[in-house]
PDB file of N, CA and C in Angstrom:
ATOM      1  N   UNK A   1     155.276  69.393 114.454  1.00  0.00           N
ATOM      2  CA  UNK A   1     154.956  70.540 113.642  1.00  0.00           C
ATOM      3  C   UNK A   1     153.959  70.119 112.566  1.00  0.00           C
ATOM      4  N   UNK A   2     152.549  71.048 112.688  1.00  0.00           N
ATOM      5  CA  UNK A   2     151.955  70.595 111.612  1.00  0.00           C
ATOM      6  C   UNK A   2     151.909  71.419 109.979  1.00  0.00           C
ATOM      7  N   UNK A   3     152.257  71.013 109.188  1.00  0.00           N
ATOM      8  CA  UNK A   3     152.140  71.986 107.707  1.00  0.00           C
ATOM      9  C   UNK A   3     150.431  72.197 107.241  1.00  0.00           C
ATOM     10  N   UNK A   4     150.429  73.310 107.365  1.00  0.00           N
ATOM     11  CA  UNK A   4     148.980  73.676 106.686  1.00  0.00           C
ATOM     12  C   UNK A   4     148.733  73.533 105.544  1.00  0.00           C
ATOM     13  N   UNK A   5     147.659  73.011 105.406  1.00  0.00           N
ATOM     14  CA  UNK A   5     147.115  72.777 103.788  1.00  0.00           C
ATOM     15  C   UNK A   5     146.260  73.455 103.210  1.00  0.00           C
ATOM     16  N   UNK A   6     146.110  74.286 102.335  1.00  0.00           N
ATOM     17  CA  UNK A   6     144.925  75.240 102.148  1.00  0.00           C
ATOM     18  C   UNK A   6     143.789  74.258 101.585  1.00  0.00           C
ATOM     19  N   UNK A   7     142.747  74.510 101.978  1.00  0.00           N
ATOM     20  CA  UNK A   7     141.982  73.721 101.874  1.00  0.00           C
ATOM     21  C   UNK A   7     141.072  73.246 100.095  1.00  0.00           C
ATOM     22  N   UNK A   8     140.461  72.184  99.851  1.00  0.00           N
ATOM     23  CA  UNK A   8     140.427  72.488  98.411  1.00  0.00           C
ATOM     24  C   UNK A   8     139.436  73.157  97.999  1.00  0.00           C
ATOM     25  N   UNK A   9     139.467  73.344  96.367  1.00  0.00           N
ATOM     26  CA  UNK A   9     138.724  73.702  95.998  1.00  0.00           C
ATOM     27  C   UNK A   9     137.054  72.869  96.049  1.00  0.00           C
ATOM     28  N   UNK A  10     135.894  73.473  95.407  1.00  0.00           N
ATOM     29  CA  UNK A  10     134.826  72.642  95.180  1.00  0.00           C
ATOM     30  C   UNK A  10     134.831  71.493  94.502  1.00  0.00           C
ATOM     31  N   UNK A  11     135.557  72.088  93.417  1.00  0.00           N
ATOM     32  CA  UNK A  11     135.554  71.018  91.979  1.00  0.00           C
ATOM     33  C   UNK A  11     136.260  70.039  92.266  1.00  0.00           C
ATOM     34  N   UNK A  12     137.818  70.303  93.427  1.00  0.00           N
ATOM     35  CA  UNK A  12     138.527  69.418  93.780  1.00  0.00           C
ATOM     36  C   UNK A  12     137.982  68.220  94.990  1.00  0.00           C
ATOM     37  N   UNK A  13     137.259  68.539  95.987  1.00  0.00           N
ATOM     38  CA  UNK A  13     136.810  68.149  96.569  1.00  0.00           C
ATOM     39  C   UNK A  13     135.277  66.936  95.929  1.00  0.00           C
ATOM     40  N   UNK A  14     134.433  67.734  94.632  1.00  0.00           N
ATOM     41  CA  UNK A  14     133.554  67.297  94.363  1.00  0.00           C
ATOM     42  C   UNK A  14     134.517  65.894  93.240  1.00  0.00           C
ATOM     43  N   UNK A  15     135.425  65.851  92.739  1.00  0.00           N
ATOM     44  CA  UNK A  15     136.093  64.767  92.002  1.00  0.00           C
ATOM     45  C   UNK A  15     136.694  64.522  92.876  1.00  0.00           C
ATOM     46  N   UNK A  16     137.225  64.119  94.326  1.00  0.00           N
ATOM     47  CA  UNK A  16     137.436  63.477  95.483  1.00  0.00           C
ATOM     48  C   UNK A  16     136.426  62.642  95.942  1.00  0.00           C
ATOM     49  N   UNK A  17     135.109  63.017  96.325  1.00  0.00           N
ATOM     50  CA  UNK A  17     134.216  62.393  96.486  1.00  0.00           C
ATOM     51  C   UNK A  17     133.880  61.405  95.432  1.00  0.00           C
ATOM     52  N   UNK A  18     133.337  61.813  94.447  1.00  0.00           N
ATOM     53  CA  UNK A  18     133.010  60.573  93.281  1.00  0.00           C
ATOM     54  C   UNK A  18     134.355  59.718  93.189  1.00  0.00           C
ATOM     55  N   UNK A  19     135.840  59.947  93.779  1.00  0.00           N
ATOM     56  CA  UNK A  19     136.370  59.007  93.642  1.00  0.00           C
ATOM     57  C   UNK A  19     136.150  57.913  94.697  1.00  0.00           C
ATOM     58  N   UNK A  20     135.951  58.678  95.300  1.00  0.00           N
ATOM     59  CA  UNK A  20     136.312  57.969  96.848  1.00  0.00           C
ATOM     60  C   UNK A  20     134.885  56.862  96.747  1.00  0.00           C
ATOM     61  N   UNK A  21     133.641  57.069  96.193  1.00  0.00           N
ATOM     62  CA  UNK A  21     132.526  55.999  95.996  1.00  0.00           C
ATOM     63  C   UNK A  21     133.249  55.360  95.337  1.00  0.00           C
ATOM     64  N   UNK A  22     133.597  55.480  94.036  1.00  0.00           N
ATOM     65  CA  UNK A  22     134.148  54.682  93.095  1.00  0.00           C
ATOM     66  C   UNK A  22     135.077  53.322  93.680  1.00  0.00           C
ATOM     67  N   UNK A  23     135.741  53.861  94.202  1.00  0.00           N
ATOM     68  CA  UNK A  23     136.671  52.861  94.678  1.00  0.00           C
ATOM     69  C   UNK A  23     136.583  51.915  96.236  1.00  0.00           C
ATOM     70  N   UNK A  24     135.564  52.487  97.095  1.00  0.00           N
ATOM     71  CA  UNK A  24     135.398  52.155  98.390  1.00  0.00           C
ATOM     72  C   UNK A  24     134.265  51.401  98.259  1.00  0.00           C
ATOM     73  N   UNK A  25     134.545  50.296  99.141  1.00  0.00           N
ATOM     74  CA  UNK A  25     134.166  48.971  99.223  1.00  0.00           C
ATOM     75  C   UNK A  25     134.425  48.344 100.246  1.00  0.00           C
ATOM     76  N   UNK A  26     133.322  46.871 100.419  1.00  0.00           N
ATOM     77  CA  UNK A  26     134.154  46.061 101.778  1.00  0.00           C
ATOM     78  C   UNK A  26     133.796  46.962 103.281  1.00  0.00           C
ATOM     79  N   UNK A  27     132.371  47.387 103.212  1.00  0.00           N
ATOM     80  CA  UNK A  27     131.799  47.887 104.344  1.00  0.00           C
ATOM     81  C   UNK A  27     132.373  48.753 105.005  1.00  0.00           C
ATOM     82  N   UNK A  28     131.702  49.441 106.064  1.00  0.00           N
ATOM     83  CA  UNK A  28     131.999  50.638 106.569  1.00  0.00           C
ATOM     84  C   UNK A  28     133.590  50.616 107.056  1.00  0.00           C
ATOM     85  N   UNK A  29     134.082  49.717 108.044  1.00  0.00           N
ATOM     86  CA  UNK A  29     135.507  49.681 108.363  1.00  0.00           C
ATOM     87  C   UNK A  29     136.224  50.331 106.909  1.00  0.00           C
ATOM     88  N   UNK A  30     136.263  49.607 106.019  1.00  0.00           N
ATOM     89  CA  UNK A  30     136.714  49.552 104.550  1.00  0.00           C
ATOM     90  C   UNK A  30     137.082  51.106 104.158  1.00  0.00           C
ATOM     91  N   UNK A  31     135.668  51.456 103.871  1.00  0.00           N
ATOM     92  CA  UNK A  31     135.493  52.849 103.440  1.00  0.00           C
ATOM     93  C   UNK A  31     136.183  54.334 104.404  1.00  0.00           C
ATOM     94  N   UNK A  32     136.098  53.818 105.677  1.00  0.00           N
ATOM     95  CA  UNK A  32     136.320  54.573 106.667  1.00  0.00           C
ATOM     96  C   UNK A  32     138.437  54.822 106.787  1.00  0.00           C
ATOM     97  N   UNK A  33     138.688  53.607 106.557  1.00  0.00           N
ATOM     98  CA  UNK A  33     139.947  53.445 106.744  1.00  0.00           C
ATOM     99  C   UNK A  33     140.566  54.127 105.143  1.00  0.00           C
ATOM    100  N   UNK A  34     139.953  53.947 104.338  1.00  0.00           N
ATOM    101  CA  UNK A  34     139.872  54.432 102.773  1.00  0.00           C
ATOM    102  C   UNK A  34     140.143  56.570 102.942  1.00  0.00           C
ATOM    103  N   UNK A  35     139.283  56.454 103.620  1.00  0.00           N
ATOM    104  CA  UNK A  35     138.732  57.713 104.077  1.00  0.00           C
ATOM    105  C   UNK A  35     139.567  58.835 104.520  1.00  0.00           C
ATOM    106  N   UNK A  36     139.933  58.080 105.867  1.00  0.00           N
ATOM    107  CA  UNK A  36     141.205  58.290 106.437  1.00  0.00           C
ATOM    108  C   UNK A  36     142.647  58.533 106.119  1.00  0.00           C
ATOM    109  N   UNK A  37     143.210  57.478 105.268  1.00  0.00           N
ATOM    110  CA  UNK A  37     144.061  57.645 104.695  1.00  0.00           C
ATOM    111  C   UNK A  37     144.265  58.745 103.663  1.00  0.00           C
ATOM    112  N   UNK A  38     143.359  58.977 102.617  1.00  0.00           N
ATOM    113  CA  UNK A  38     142.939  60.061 101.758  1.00  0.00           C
ATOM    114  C   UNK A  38     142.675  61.282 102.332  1.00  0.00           C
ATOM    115  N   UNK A  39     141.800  61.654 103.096  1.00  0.00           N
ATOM    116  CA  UNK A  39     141.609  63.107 103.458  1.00  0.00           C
ATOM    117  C   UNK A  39     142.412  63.960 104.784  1.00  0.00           C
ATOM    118  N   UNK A  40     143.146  62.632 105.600  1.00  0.00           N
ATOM    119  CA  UNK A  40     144.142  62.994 107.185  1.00  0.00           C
ATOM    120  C   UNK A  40     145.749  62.901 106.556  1.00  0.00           C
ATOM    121  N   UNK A  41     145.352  61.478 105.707  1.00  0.00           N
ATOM    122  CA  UNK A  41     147.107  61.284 105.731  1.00  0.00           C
ATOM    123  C   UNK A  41     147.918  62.055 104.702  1.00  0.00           C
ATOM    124  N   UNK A  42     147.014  61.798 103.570  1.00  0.00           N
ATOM    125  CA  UNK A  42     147.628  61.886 102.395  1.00  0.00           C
ATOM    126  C   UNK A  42     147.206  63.386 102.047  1.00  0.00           C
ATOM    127  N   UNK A  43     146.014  63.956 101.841  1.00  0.00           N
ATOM    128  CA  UNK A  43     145.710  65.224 101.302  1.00  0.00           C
ATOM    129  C   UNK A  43     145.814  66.558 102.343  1.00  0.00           C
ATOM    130  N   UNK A  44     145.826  65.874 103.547  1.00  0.00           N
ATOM    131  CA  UNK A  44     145.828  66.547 104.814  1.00  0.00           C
ATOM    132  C   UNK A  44     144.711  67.453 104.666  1.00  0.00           C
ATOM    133  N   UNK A  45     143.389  67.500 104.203  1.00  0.00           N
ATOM    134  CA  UNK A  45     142.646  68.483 104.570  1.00  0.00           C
ATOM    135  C   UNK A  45     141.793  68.409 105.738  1.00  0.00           C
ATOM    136  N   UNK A  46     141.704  67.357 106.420  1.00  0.00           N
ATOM    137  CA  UNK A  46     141.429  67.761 107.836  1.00  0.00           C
ATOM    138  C   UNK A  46     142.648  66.797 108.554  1.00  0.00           C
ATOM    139  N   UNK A  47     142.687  67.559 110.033  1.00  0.00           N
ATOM    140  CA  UNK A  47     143.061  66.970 110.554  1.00  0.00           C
ATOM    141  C   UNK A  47     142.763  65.436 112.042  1.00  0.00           C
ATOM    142  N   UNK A  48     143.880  64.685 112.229  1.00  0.00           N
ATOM    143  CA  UNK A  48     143.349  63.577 112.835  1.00  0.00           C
ATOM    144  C   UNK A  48     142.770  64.014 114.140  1.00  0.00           C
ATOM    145  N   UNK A  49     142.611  64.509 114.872  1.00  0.00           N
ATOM    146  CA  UNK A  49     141.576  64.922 116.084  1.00  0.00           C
ATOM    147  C   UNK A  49     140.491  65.217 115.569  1.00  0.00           C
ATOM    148  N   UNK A  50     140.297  65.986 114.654  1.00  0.00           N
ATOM    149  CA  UNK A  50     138.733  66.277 114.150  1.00  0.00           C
ATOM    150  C   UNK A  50     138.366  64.910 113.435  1.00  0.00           C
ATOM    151  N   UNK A  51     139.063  64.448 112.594  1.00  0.00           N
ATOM    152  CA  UNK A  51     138.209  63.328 111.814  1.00  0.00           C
ATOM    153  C   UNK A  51     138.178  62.672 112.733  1.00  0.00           C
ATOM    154  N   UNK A  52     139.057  61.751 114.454  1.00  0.00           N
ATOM    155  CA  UNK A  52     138.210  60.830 114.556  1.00  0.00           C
ATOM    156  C   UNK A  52     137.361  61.059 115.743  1.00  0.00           C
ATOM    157  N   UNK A  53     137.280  62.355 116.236  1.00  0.00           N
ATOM    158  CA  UNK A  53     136.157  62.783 117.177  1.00  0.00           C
ATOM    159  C   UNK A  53     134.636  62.681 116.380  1.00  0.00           C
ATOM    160  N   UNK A  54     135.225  63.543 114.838  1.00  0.00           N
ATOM    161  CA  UNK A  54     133.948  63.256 113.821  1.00  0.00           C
ATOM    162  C   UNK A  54     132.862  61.694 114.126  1.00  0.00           C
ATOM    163  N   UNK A  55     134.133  60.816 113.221  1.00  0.00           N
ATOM    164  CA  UNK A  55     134.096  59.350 113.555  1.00  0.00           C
ATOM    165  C   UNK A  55     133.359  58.787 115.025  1.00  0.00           C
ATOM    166  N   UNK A  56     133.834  59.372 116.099  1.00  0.00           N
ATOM    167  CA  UNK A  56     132.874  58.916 117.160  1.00  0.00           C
ATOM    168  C   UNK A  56     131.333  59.066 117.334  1.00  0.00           C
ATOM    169  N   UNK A  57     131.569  60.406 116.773  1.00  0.00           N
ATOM    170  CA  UNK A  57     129.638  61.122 116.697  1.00  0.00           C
ATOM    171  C   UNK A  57     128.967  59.906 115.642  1.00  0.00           C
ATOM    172  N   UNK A  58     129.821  59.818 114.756  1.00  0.00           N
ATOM    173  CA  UNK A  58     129.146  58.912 113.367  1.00  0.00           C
ATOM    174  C   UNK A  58     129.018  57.363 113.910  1.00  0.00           C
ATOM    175  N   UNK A  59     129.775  57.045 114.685  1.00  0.00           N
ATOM    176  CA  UNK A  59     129.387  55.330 115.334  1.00  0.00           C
ATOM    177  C   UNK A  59     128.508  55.604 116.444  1.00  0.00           C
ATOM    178  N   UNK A  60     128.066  56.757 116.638  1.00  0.00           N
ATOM    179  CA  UNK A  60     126.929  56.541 117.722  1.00  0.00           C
ATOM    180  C   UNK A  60     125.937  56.780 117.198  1.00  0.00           C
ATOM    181  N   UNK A  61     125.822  57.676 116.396  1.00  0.00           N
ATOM    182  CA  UNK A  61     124.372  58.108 115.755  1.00  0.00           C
ATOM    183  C   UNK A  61     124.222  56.456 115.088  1.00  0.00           C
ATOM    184  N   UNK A  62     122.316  56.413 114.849  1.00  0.00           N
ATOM    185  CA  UNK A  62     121.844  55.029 113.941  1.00  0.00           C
ATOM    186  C   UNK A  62     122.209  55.706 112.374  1.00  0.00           C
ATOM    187  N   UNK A  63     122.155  54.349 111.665  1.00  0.00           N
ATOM    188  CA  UNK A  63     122.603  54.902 110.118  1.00  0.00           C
ATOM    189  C   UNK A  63     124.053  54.339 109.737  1.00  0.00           C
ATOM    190  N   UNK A  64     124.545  54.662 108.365  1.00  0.00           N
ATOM    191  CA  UNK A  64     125.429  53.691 107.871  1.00  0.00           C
ATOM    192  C   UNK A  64     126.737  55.407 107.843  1.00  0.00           C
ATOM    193  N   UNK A  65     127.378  54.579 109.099  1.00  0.00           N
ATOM    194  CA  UNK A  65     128.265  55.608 109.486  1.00  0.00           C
ATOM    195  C   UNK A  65     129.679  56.058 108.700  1.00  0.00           C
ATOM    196  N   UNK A  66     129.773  55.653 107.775  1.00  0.00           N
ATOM    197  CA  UNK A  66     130.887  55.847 106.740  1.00  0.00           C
ATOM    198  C   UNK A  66     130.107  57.424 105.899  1.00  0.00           C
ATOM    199  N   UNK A  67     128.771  56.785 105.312  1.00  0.00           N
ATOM    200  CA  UNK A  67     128.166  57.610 104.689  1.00  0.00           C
ATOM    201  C   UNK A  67     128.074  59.334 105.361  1.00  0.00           C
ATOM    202  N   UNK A  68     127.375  58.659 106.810  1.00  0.00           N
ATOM    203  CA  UNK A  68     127.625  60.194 107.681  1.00  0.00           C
ATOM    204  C   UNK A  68     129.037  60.750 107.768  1.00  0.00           C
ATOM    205  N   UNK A  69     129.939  59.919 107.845  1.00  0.00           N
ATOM    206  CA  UNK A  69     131.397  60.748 108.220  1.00  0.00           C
ATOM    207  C   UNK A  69     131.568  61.712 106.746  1.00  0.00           C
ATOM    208  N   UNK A  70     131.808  60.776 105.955  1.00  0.00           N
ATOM    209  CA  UNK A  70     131.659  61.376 104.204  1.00  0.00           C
ATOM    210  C   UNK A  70     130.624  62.737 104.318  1.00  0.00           C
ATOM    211  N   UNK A  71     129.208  62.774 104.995  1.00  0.00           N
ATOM    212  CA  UNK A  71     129.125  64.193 104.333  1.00  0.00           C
ATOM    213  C   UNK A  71     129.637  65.142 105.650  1.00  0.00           C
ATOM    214  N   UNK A  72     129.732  64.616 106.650  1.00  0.00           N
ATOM    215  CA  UNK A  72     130.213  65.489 107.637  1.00  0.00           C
ATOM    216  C   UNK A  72     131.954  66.090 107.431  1.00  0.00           C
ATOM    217  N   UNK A  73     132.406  65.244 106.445  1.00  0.00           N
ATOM    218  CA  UNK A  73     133.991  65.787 106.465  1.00  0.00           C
ATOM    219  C   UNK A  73     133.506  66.372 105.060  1.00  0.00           C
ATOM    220  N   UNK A  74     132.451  66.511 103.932  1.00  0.00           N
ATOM    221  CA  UNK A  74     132.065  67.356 103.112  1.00  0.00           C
ATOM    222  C   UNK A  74     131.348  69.145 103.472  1.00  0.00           C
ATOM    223  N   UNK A  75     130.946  68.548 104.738  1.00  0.00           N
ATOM    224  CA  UNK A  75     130.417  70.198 105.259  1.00  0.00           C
ATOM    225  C   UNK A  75     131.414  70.633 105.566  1.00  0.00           C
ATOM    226  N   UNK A  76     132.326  69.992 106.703  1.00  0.00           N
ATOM    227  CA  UNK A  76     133.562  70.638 107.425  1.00  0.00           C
ATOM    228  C   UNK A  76     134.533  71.697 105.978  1.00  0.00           C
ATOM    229  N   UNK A  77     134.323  71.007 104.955  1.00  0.00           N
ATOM    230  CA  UNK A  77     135.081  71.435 104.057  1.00  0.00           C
ATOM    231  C   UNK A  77     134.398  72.601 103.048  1.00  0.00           C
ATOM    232  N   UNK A  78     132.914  72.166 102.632  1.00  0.00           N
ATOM    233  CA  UNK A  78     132.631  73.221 102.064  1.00  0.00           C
ATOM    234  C   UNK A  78     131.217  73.487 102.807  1.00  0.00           C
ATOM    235  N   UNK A  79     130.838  73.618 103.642  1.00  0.00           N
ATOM    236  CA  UNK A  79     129.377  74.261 103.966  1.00  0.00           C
ATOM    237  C   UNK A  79     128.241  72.953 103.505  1.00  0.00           C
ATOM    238  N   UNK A  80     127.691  73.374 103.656  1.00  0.00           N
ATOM    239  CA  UNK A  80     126.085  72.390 103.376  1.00  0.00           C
ATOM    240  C   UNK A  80     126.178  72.112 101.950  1.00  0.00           C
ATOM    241  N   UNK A  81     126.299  72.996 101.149  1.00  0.00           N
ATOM    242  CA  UNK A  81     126.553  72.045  99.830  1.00  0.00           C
ATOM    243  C   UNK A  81     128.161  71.181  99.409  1.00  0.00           C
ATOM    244  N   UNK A  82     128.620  71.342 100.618  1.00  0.00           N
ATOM    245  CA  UNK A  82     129.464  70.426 100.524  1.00  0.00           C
ATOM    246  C   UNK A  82     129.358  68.803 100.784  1.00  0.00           C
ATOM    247  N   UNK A  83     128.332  69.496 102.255  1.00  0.00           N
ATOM    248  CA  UNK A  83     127.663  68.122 103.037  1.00  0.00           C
ATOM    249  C   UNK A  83     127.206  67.364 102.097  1.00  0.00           C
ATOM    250  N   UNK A  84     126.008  68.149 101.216  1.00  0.00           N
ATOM    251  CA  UNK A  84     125.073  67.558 100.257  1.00  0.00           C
ATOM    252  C   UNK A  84     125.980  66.851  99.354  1.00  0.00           C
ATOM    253  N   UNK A  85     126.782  67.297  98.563  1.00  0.00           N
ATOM    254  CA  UNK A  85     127.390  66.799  97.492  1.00  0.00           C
ATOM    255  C   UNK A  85     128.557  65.792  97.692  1.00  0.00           C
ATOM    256  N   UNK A  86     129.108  65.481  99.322  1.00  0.00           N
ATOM    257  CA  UNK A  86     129.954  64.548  99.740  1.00  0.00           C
ATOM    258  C   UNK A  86     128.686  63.126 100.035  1.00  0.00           C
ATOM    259  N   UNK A  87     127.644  63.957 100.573  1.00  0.00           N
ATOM    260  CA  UNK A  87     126.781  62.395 100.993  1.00  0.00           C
ATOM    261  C   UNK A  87     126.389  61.260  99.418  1.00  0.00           C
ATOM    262  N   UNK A  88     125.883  62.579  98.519  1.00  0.00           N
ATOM    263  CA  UNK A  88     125.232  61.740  97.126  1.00  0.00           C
ATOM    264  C   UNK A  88     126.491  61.569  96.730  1.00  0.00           C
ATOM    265  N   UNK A  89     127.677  62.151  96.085  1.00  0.00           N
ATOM    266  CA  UNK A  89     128.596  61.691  95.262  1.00  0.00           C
ATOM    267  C   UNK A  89     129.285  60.261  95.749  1.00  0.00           C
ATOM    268  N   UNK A  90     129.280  60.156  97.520  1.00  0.00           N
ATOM    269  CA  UNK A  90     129.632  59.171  98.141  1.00  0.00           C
ATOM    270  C   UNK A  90     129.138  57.826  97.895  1.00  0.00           C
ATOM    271  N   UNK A  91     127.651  57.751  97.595  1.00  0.00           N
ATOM    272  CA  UNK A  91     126.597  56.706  97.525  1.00  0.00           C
ATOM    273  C   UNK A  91     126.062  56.742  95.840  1.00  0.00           C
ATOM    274  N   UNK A  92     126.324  57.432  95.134  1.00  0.00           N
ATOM    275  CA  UNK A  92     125.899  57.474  93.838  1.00  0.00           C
ATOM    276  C   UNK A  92     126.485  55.924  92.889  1.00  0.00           C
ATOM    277  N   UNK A  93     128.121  56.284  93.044  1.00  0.00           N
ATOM    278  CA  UNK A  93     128.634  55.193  92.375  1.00  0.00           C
ATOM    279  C   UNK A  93     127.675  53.410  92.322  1.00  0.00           C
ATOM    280  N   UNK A  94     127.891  53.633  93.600  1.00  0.00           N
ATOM    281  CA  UNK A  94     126.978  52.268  94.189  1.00  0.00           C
ATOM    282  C   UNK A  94     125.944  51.965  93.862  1.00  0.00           C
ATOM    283  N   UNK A  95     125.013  53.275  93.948  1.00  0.00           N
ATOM    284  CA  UNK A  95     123.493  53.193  94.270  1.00  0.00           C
ATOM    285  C   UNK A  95     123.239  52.445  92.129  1.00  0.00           C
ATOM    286  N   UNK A  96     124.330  53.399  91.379  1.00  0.00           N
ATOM    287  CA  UNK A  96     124.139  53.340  89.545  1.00  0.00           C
ATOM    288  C   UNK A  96     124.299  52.155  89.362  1.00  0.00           C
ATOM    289  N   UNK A  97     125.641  51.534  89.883  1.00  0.00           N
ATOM    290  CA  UNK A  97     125.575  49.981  89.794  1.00  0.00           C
ATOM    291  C   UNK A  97     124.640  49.093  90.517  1.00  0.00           C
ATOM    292  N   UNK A  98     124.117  49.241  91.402  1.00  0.00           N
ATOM    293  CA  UNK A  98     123.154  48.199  91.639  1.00  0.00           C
ATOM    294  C   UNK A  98     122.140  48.319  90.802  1.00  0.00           C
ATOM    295  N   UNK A  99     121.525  49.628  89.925  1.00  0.00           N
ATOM    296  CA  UNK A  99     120.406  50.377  89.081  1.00  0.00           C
ATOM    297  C   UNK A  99     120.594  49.504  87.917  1.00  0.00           C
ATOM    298  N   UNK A 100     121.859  49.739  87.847  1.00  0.00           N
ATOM    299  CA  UNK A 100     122.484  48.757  86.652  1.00  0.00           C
ATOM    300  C   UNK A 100     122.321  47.261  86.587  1.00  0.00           C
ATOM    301  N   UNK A 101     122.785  46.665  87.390  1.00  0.00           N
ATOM    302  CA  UNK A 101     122.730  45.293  87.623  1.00  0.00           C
ATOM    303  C   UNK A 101     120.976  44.875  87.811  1.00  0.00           C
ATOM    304  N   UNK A 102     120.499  45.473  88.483  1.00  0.00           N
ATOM    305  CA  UNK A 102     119.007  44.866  88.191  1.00  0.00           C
ATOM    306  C   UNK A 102     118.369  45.127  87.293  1.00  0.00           C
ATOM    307  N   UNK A 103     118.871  45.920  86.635  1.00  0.00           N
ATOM    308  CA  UNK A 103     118.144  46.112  85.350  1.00  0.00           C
ATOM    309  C   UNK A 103     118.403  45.196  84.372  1.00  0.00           C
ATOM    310  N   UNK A 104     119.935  44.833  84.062  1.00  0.00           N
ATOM    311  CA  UNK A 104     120.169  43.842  83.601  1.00  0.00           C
ATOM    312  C   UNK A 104     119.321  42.649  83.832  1.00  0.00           C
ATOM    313  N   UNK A 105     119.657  41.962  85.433  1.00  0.00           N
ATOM    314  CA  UNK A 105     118.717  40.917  85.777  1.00  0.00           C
ATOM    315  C   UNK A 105     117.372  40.787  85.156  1.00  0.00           C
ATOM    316  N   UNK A 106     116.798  41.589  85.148  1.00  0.00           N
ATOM    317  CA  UNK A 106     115.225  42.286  84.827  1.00  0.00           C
ATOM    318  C   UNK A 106     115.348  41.616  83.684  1.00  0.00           C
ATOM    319  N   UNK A 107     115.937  42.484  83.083  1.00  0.00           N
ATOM    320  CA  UNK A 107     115.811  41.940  81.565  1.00  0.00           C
ATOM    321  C   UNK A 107     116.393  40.520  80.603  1.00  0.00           C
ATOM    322  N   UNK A 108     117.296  40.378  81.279  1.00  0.00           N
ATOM    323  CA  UNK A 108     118.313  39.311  80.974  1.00  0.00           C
ATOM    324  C   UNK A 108     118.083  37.910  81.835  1.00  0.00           C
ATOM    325  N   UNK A 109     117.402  38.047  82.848  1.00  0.00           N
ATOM    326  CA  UNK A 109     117.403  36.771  84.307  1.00  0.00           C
ATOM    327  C   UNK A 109     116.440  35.870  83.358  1.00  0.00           C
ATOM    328  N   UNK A 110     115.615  35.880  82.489  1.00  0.00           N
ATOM    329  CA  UNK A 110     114.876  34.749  81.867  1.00  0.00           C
ATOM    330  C   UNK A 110     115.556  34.004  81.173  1.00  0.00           C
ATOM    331  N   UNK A 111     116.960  34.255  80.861  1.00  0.00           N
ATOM    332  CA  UNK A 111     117.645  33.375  79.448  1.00  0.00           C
ATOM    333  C   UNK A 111     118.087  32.200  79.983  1.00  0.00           C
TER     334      UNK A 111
END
């Protein structure tokens, strides 16, 4: 028997995503299994036949397939600006800290 979950809100979904960068790490397996657990097991907003049929399309297509699953389980949930806002919120965390860290370097790597 499966219990239905109404699905979330934007705002809920959009502070899901920035968590889910935040904390995911340790390459695609990593993130994916991260992923999984959070949006099948625990929040139940999709379910496991769709995410890992998703998952198959995303290891065949070229590209860094965590990232694709992330906005593809962001459209499934809210439409194209869901897509949009699961792919950047997904890669943002990351993308600020590396922005960060070389900038530092930049400035700091002569001492």
């Amino acid at each position: 028997m499966s219990i239905s979950v109404p699905a979330p809100t934007f705002r809920e979904a959009l502070r899901f995503w920035l968590k889910l960068g935040c904390i995911s790490f340790g390459g695609p397996a990593g993130q994916i299994a991260v992923m999984h657990r959070e949006l099948v097991e625990r929040k139940r907003w999709i379910d496991e036949p769709r995410f890992l049929h998703a998952l198959n399309f995303c290891m065949l297509l070229p590209g860094p397939e965590a990232t694709q699953l992330a906005t593809y389980c962001g459209w499934l949930l809210h439409g194209i600006r869901g897509g949009l806002a699961a792919g950047v919120l997904f890669v943002l965390p990351g993308a600020l800290t590396l922005w960060v860290l070389s900038w530092i370097y930049v400035t700091y790597g002569a001492v």
